[in-house]
Protein backbone atom coordinates (compact mmCIF):
# COMPACT_ATOMS: atom_id res chain seq x y z
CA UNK A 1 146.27 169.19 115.92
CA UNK A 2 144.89 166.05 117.82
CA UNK A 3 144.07 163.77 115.31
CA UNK A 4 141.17 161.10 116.32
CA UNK A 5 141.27 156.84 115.96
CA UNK A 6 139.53 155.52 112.81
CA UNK A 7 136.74 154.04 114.26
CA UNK A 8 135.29 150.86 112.55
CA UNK A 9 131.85 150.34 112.57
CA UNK A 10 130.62 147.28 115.22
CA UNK A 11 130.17 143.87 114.50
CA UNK A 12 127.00 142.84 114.30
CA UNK A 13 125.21 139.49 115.66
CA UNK A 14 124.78 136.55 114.06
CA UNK A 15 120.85 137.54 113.78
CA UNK A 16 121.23 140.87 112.40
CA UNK A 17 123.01 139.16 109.72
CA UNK A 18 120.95 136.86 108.96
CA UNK A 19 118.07 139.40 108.68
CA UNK A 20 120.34 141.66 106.61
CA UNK A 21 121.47 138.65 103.98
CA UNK A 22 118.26 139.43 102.40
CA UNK A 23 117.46 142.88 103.23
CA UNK A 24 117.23 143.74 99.85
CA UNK A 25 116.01 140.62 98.54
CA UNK A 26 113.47 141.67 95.50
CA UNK A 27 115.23 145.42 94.88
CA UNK A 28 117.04 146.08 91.86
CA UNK A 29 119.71 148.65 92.88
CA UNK A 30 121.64 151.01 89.74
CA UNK A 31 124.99 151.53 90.34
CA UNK A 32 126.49 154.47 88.75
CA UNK A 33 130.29 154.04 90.05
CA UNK A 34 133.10 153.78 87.30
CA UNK A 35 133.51 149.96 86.50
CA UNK A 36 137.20 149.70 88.36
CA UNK A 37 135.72 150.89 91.53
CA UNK A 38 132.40 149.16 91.57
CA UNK A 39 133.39 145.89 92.68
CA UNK A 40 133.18 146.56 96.41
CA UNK A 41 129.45 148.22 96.67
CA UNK A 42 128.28 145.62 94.28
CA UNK A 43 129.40 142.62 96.35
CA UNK A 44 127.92 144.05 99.49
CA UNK A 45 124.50 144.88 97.52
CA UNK A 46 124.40 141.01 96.14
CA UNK A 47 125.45 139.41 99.74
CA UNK A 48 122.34 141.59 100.71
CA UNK A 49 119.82 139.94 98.38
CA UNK A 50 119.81 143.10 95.86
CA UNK A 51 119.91 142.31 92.01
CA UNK A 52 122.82 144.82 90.99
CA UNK A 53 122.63 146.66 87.52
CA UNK A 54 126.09 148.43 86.57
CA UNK A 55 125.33 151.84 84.74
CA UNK A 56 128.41 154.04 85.11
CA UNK A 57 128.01 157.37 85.04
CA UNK A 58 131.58 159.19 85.08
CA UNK A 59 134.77 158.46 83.11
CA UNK A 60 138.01 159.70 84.37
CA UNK A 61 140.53 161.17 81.52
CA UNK A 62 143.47 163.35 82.43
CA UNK A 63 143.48 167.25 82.31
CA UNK A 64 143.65 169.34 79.21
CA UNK A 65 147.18 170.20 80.94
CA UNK A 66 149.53 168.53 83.66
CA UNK A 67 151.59 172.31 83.51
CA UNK A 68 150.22 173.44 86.86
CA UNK A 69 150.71 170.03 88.50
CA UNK A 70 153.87 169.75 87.22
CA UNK A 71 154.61 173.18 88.86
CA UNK A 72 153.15 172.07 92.25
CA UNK A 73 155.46 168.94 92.00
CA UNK A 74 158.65 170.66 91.36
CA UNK A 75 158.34 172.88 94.28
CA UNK A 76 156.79 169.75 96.60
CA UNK A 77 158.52 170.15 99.82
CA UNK A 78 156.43 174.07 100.21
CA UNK A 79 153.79 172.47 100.87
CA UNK A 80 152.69 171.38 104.25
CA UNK A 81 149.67 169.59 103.87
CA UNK A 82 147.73 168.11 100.90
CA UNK A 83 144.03 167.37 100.68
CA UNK A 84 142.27 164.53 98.98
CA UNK A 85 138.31 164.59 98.47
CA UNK A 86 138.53 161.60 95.65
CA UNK A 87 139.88 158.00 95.11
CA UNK A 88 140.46 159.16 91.29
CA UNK A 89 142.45 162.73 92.71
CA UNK A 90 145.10 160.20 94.55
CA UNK A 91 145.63 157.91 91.85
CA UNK A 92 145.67 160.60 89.49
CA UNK A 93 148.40 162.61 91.58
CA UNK A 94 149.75 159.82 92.44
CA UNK A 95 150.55 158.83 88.66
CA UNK A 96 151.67 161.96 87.71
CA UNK A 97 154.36 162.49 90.65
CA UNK A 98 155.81 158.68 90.23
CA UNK A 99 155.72 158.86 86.53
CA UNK A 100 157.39 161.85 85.88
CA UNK A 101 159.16 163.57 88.89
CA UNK A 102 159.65 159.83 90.35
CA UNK A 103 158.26 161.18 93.77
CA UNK A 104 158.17 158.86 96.68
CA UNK A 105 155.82 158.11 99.47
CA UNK A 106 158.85 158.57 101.80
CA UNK A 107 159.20 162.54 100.27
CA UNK A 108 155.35 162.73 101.84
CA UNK A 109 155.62 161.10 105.10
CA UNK A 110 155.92 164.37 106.61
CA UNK A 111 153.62 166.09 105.32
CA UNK A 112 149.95 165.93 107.10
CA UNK A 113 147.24 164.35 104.47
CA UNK A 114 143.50 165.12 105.07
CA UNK A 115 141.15 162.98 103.35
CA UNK A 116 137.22 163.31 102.52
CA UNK A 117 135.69 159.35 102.92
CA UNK A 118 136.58 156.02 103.88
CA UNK A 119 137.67 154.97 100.27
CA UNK A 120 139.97 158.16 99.54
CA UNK A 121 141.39 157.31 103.03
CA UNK A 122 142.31 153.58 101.97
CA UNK A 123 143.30 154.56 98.31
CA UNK A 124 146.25 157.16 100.21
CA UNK A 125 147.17 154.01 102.76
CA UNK A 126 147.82 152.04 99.32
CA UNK A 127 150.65 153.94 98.56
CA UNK A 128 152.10 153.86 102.20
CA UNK A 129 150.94 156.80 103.61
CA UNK A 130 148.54 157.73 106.93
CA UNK A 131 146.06 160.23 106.29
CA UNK A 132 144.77 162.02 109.30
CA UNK A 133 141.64 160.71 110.86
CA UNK A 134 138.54 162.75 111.50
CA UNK A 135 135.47 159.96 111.57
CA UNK A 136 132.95 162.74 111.70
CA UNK A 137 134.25 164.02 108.51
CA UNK A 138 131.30 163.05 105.88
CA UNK A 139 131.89 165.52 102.91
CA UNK A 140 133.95 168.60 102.29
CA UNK A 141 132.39 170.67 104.90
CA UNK A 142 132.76 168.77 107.54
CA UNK A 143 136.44 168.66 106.66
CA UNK A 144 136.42 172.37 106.47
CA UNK A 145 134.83 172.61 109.79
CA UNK A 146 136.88 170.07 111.57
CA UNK A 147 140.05 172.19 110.21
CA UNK A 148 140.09 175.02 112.94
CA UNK A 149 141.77 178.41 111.98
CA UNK A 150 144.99 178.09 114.33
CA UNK A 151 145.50 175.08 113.11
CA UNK A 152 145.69 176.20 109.22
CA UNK A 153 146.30 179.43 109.34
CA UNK A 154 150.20 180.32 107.52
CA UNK A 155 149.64 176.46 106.20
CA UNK A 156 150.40 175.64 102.74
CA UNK A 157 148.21 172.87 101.61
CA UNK A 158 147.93 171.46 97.82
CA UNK A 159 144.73 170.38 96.77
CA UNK A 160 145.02 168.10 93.83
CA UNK A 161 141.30 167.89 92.79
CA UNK A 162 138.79 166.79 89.25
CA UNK A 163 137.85 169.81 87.20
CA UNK A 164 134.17 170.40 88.40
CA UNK A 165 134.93 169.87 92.37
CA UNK A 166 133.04 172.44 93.88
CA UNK A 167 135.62 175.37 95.76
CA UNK A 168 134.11 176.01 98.90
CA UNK A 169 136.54 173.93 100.68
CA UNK A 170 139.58 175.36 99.48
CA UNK A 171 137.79 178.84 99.90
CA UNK A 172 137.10 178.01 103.61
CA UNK A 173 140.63 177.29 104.38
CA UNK A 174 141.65 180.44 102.99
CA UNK A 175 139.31 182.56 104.96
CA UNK A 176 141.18 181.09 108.12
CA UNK A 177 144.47 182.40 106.66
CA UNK A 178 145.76 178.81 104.40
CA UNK A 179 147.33 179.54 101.65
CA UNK A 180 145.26 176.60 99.01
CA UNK A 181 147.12 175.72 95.77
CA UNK A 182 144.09 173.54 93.76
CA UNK A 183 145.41 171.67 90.95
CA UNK A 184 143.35 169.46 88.39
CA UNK A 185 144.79 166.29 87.69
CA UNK A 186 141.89 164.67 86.26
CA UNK A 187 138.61 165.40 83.90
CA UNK A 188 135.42 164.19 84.49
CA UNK A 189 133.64 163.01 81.55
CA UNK A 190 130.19 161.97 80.53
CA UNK A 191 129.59 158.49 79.14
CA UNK A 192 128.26 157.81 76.00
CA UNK A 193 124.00 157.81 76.32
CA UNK A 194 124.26 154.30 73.61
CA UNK A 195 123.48 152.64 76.81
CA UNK A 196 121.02 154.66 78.09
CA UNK A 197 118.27 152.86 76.21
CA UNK A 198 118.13 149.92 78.52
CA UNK A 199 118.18 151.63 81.69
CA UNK A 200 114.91 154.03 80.55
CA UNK A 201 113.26 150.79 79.76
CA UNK A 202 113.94 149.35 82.96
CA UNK A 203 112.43 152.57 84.56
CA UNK A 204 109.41 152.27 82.21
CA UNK A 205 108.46 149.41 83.65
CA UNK A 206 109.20 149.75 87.32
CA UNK A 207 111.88 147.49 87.08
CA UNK A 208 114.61 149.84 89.45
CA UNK A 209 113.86 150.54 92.87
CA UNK A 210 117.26 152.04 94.08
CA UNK A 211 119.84 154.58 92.30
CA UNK A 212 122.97 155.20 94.14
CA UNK A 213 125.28 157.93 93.58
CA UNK A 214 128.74 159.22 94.80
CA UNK A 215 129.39 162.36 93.42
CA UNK A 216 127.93 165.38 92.04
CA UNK A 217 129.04 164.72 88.66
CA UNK A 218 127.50 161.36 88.42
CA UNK A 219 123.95 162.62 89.46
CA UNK A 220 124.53 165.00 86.91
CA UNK A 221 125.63 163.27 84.38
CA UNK A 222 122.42 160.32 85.05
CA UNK A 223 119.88 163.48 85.23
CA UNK A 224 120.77 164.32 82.00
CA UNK A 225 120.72 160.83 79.87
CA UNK A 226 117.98 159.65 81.70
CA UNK A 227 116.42 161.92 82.64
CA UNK A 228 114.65 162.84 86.48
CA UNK A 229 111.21 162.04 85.53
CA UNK A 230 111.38 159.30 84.78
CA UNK A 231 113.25 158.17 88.17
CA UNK A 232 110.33 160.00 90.04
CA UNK A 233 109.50 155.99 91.62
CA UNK A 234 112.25 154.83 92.41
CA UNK A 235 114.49 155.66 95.90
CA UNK A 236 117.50 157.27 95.89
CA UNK A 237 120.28 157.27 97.76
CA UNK A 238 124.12 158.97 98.20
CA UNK A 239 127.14 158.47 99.90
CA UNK A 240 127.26 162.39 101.66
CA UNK A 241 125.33 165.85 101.64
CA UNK A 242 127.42 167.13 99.17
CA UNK A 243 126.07 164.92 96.59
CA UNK A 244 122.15 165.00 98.26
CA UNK A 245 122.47 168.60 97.26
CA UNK A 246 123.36 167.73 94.08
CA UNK A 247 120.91 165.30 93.87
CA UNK A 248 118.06 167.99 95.40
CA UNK A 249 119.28 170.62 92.86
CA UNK A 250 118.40 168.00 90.22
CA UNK A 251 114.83 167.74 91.22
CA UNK A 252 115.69 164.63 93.07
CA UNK A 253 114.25 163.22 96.65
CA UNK A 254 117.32 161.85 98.62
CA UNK A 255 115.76 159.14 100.54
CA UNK A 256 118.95 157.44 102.35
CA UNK A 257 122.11 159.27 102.72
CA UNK A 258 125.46 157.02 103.85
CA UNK A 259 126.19 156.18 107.60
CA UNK A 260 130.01 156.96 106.78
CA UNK A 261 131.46 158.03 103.55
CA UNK A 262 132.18 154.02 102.53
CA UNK A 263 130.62 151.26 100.40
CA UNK A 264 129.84 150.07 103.68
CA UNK A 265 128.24 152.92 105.07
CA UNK A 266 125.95 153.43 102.08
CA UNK A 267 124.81 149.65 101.87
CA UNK A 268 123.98 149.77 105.73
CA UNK A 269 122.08 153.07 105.22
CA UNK A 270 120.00 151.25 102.08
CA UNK A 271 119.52 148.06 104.05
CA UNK A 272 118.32 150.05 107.82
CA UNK A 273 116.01 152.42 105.27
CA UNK A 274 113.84 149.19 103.90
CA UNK A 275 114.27 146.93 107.85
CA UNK A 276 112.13 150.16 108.91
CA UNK A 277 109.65 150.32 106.30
């Protein structure tokens, strides 16, 4: 399979950045990322003129079990491919295989690494490996669709994945004859709503204009200890159609949806939505 050259967005002229510094001057943007991988989306927000409230919306324990993973590990060189759609499933495999079966990146050079989003793609390259690069790939179906059938089919890919990812990539590759071994190696768990109280009052009185969210579970999780009508005014946006759909399902309008599956992508996205209104 031809793989394609990450492509990295173009720089921009001095004006365009200038106009963009304060693109977002006056809007109060809700972040809903875990704390440790924040840092990034609120910088770019702040260097954009956005006032940045940190609300996180998932925390990441380990599995009820590590038996299967351990399983999948043991018999490591079956596999052919292996298929990342998080930051949290690499670090989380990653742990697991170091820690206990003392795995290194050098057993996985071989094997060919498909990613889902610029972050995932940059968490793999942190432990010395090269994912392949699809830059059209946005979300899990894209990565489905970009994985033709001669190219899978008699594959063996593992698919170390959180324990509410949605199946219909693993099921797609199987319909084009891969064999798909999906293992949890993390939990995805709902934060305490203590904190909650703050964040309704700031809806109360107008006070948020943006919520951003990068996963299902996080929309979820907000919809539930915030509840959606009470983000009726305020914009919304996501870093891929997976999580607009999630967002939709929720009684949500999904006003901006991310460029590219990045920090980057979704900050651009936010900033060109208000530049055109």
């Amino acid at each position: 399979m031809q793989t394609k050259e990450r492509r990295t967005p173009a720089r921009r002229t001095s004006t365009s950045k200038r106009r963009r510094k304060n693109a977002l001057e006056g809007k109060t943007v809700i972040v809903t990322r875990p704390r440790d991988q924040a840092s990034e989306l609120v910088k770019l927000l702040e260097d954009a003129g956005a006032t940045v409230v940190l609300f996180p919306m998932i925390e990441i324990t380990e599995p009820v079990s590590w038996a299967r993973c351990d399983d999948c590990l043991r018999n490591l060189s079956s596999y052919d491919c292996l298929i990342f759609t998080s930051s949290n499933a690499v670090k989380q495999f990653f742990f697991r295989a170091k820690s206990t079966f003392q795995t290194s990146s050098e057993q996985l050079t071989k094997k060919r690494i498909f990613v889902v989003g610029g972050g995932t793609a940059k968490t793999v390259e942190r432990y010395g490996l090269m994912p392949e690069s699809y830059p059209e790939v946005k979300d899990s179906g894209d990565l489905a669709d970009a994985l033709k059938a001669e190219f899978v089919t008699g594959k063996k890919f593992l698919f170390p994945r959180g324990d509410i990812a949605q199946g219909a990539l693993a099921d797609s590759l199987r319909k084009k004859g891969a064999v798909v071994d999906e293992v949890v190696v993390y939990r995805t768990g709902q934060p305490s709503s203590a904190d909650a109280v703050h964040i309704q009052r700031a809806f109360s009185s107008g006070d948020l204009t943006i919520l951003t969210f990068f996963s299902p579970s996080s929309v979820k999780n907000f919809v539930d200890i915030v509840g959606a009508d009470m983000m009726r005014e305020s914009r919304v946006a996501v870093i891929g159609q997976t999580t607009a759909d999630a967002a939709k399902d929720s009684g949500l309008s999904v006003d901006m949806i991310a460029e590219w599956p990045s920090p980057e992508g979704l900050v651009s996205s936010i900033v060109r939505y208000f530049e055109q209104r």
